[in-house]
N, C-alpha and C. Protein backbone atom coordinates (compact mmCIF):
# COMPACT_ATOMS: atom_id res chain seq x y z
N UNK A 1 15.74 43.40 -59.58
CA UNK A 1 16.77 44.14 -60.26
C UNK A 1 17.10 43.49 -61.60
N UNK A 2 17.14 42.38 -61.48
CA UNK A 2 17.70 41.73 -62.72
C UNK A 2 16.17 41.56 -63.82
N UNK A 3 14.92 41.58 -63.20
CA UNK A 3 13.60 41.84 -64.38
C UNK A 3 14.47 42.89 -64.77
N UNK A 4 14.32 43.89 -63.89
CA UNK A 4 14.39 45.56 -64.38
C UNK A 4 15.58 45.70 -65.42
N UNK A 5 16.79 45.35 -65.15
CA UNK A 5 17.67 45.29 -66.32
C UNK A 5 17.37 44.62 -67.65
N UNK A 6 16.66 43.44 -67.24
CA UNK A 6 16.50 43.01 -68.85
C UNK A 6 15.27 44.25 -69.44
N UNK A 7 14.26 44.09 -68.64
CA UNK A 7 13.24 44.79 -69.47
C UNK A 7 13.80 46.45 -69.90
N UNK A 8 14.54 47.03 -69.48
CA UNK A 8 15.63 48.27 -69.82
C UNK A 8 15.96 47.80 -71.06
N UNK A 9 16.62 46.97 -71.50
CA UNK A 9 17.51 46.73 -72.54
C UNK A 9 16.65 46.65 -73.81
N UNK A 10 15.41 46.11 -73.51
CA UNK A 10 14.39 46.10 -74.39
C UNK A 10 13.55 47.51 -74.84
N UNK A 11 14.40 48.43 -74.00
CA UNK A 11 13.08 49.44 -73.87
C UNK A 11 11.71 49.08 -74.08
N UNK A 12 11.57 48.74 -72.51
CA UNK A 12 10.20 48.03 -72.03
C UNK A 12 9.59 49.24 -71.57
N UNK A 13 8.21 49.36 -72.09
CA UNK A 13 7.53 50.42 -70.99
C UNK A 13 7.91 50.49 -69.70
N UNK A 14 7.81 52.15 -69.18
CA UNK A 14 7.85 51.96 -67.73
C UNK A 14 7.09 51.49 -66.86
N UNK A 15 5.89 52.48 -67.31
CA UNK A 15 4.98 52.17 -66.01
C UNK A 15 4.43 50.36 -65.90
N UNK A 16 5.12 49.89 -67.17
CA UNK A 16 4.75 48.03 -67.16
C UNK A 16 6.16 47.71 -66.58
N UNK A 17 7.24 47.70 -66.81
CA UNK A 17 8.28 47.57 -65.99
C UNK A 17 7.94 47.80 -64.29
N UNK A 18 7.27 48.45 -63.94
CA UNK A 18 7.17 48.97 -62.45
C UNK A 18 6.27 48.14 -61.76
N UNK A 19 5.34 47.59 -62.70
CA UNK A 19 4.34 46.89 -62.29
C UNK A 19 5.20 45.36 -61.84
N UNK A 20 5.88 45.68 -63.51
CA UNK A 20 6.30 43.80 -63.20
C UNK A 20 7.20 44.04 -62.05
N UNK A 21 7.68 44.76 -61.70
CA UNK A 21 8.95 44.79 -60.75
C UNK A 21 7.67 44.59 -59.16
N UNK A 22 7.06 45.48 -59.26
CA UNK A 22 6.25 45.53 -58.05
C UNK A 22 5.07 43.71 -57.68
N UNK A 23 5.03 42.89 -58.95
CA UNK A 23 4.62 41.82 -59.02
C UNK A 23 5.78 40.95 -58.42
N UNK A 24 7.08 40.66 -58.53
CA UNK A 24 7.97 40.24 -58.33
C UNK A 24 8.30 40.18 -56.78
N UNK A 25 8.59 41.96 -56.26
CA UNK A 25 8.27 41.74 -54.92
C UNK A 25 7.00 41.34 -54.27
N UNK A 26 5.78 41.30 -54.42
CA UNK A 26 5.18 41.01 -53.75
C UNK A 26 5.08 39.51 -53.44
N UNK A 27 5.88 39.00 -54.06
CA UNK A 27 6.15 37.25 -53.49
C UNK A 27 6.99 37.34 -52.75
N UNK A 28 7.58 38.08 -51.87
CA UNK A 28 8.36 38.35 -51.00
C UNK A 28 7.24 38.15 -49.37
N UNK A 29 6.88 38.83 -49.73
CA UNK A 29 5.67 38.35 -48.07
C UNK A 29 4.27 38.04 -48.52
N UNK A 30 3.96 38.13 -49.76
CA UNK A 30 2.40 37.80 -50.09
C UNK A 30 1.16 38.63 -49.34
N UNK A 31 2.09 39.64 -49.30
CA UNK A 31 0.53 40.47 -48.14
C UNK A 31 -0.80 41.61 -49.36
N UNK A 32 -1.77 41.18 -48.55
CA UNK A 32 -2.45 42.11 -49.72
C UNK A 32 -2.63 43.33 -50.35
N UNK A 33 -3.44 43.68 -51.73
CA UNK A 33 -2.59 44.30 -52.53
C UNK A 33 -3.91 44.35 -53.13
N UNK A 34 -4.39 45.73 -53.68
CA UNK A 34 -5.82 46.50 -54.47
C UNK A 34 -5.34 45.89 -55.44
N UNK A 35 -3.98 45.80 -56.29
CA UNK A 35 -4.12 45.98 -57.72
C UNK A 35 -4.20 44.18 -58.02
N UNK A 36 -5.27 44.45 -59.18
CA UNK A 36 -5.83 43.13 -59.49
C UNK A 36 -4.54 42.04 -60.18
N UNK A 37 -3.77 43.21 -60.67
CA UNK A 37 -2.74 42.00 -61.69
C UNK A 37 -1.59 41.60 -60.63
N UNK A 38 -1.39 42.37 -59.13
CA UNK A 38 -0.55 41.68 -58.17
C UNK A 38 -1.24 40.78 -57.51
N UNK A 39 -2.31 40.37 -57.16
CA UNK A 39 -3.26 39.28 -56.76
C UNK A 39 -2.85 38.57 -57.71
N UNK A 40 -3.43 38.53 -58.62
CA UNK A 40 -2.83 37.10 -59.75
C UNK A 40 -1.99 36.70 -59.50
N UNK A 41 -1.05 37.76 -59.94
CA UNK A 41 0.19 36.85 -59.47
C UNK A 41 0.98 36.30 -58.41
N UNK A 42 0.40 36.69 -57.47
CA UNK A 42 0.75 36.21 -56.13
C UNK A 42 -0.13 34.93 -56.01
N UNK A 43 -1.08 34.84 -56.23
CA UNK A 43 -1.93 33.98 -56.20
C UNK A 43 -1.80 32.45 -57.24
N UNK A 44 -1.07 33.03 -58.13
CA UNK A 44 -0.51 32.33 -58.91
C UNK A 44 0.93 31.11 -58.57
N UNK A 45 1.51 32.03 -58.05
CA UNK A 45 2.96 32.02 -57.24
C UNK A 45 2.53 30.63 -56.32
N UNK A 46 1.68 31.10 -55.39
CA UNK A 46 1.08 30.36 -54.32
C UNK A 46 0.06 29.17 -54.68
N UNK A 47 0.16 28.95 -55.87
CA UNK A 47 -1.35 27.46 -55.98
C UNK A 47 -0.76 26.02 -55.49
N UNK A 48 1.10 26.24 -55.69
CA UNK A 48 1.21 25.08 -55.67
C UNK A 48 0.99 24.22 -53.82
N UNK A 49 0.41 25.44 -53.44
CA UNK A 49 0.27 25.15 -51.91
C UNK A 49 -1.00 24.52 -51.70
N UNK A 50 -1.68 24.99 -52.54
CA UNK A 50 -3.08 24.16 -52.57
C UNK A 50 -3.44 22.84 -53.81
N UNK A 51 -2.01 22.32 -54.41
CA UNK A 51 -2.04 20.84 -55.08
C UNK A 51 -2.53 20.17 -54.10
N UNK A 52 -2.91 18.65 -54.05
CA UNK A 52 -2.88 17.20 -53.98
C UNK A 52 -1.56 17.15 -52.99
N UNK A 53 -1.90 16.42 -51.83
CA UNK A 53 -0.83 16.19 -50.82
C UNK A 53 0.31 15.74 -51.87
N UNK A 54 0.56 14.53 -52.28
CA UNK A 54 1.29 13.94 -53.03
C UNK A 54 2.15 15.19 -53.57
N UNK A 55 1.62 16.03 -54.41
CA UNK A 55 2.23 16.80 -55.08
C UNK A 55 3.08 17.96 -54.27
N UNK A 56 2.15 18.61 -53.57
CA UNK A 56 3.11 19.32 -52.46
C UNK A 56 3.88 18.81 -51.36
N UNK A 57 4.02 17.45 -51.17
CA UNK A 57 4.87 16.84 -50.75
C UNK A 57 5.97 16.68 -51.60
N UNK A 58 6.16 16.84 -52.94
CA UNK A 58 6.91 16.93 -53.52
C UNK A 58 8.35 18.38 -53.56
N UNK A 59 6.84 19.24 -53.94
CA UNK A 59 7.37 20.52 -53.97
C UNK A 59 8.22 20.34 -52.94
N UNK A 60 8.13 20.16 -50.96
CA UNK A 60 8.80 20.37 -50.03
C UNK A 60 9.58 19.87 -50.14
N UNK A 61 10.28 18.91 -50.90
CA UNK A 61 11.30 18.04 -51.01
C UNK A 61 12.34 18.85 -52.13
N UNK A 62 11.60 19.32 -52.82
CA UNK A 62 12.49 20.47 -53.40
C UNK A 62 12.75 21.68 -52.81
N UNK A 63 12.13 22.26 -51.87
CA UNK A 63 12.55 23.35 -51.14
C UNK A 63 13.52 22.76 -50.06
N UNK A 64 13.15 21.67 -49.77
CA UNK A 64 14.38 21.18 -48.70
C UNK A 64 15.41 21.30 -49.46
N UNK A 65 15.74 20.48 -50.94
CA UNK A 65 17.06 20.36 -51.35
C UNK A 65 17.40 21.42 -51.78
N UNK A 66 16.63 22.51 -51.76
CA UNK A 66 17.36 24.19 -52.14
C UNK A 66 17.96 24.32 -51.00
N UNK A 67 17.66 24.20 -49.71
CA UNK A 67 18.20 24.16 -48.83
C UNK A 67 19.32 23.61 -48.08
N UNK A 68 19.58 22.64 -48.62
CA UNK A 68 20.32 21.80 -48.27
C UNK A 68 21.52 22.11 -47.44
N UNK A 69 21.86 23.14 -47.96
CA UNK A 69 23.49 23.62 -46.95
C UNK A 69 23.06 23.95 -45.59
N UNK A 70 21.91 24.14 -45.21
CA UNK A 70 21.46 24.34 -44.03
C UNK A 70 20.78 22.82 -42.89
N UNK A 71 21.36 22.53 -41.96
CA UNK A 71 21.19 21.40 -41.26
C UNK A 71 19.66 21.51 -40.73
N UNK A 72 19.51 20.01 -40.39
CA UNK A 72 17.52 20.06 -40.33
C UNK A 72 17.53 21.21 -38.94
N UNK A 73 17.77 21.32 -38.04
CA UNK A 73 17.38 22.03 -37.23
C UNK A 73 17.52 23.92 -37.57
N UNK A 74 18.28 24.22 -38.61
CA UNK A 74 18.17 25.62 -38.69
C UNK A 74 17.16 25.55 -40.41
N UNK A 75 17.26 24.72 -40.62
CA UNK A 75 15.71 24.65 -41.57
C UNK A 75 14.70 24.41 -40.95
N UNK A 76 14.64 23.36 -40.65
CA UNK A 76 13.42 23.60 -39.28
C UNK A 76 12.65 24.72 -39.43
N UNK A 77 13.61 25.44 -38.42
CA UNK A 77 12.71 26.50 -37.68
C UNK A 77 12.70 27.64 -38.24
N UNK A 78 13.40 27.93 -39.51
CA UNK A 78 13.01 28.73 -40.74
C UNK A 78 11.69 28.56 -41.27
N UNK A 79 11.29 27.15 -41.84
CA UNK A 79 10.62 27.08 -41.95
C UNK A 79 9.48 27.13 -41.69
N UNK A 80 9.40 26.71 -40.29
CA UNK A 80 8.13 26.75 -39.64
C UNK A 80 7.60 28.00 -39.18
N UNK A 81 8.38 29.09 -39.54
CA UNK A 81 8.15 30.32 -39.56
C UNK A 81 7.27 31.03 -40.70
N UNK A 82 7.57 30.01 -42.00
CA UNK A 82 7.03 29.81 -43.33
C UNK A 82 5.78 29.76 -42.83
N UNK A 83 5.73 28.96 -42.86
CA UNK A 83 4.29 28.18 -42.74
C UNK A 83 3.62 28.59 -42.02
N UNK A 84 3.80 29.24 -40.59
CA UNK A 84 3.01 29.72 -40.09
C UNK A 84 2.49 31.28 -40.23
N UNK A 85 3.78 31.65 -41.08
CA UNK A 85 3.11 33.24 -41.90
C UNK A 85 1.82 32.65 -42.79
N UNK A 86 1.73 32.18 -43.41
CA UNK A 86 0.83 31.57 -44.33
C UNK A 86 -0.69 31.30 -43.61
N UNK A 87 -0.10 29.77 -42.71
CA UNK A 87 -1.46 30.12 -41.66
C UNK A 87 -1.96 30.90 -41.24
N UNK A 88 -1.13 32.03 -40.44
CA UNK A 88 -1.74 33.07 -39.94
C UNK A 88 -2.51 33.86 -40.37
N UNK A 89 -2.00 33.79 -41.73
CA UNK A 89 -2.95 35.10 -43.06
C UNK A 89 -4.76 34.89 -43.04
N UNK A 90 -4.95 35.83 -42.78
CA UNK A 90 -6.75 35.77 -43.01
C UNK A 90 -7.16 35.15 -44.16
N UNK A 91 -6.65 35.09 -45.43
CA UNK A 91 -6.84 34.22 -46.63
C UNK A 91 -4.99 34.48 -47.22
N UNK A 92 -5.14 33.33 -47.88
CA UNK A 92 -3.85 32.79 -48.43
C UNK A 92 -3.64 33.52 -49.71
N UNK A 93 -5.31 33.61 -50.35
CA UNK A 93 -5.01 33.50 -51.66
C UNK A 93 -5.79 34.88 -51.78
N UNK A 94 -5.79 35.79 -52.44
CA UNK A 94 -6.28 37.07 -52.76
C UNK A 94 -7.41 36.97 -53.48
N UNK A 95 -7.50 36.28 -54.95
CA UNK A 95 -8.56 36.62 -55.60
C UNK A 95 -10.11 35.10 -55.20
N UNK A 96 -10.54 35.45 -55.75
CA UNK A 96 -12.02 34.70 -55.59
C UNK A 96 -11.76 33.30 -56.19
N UNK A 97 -11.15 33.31 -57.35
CA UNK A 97 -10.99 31.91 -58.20
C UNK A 97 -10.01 31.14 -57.19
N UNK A 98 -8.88 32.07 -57.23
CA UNK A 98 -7.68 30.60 -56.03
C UNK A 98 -8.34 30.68 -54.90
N UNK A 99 -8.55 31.65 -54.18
CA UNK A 99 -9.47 31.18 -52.76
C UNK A 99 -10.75 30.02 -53.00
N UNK A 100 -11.52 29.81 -53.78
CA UNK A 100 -12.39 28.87 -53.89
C UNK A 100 -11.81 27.85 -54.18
N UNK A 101 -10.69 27.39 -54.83
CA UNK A 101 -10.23 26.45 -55.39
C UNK A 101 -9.04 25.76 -54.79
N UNK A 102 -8.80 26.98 -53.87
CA UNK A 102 -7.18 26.08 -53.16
C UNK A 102 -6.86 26.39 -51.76
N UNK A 103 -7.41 27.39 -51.60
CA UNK A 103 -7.39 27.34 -49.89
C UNK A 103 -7.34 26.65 -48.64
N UNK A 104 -8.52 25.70 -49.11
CA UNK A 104 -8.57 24.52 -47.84
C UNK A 104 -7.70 23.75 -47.79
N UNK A 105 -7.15 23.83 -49.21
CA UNK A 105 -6.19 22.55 -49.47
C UNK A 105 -5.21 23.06 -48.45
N UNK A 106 -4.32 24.14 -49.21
CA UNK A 106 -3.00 24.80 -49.07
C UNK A 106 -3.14 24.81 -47.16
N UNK A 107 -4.25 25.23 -46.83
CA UNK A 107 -4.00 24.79 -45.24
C UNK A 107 -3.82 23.80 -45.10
N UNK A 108 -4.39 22.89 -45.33
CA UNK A 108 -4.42 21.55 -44.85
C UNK A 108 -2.75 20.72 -45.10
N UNK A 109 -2.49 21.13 -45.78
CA UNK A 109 -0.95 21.25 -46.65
C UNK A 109 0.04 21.47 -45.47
N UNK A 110 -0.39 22.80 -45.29
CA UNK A 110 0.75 23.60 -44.80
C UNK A 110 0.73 23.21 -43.00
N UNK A 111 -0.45 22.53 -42.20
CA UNK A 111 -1.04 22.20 -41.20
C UNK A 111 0.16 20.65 -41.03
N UNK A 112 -0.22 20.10 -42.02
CA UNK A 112 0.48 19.16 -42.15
C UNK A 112 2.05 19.05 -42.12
N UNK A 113 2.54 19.36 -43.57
CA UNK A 113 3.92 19.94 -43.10
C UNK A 113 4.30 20.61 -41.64
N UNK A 114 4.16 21.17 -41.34
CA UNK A 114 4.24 21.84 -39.71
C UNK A 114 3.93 20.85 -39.27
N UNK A 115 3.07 20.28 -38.95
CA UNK A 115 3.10 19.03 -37.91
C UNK A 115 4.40 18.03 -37.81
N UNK A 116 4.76 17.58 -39.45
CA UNK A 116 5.98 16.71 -39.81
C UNK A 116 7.02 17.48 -39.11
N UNK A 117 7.23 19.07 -38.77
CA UNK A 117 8.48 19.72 -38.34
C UNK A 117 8.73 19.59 -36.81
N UNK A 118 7.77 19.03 -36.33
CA UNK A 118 7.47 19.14 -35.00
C UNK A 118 8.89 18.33 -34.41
């Protein structure tokens, strides 16, 4: 809502407004998607899952402290709900370039984390 208002004010194209709006939600569940420029960006959204342990050990430390008002046990098991949407997915990453390049990681990542929640 709030893309859509700014890009209004600009008189932003529509049918590019709709797109970006429809790019936006699809980081909402990451499920797949024909159009090539919502892959990107979902795929985009999602690399930092397939960094260097180090690094996405980081990231989780920032999603924890977004979290923070929530005690470890109802993060917890939020989370691990995360993560296992992710696992579950037949591929993580939509297009050919992040699937070759970050996939194994981002499991191995996300395998991990989940294990730490245990």
């Amino acid at each position: 809502e709030f893309a859509t208002r700014r890009l209004s004010s600009i008189d932003y194209p529509g049918d590019k407004m709709d797109l970006c709006k429809k790019q936006i939600l699809a980081t909402k569940d990451h499920q797949p998607s024909k159009n090539g420029d919502i892959k990107l960006f979902t795929d985009t959204d999602l690399s930092i899952l397939g960094q260097p342990y180090d690094v996405y050990t980081q990231y989780c430390m920032q999603i924890r402290k977004e979290y923070s008002i929530y005690p470890d046990f109802i993060y917890n098991n939020g989370r691990k709900k995360v993560l296992n949407h992710f696992l579950h997915m037949e591929r993580i990453f939509k297009t050919p370039t992040f699937y070759n390049k970050y996939e194994t990681r981002a499991r191995s990542n996300l395998q991990a984390e989940l294990v730490s929640l245990l």
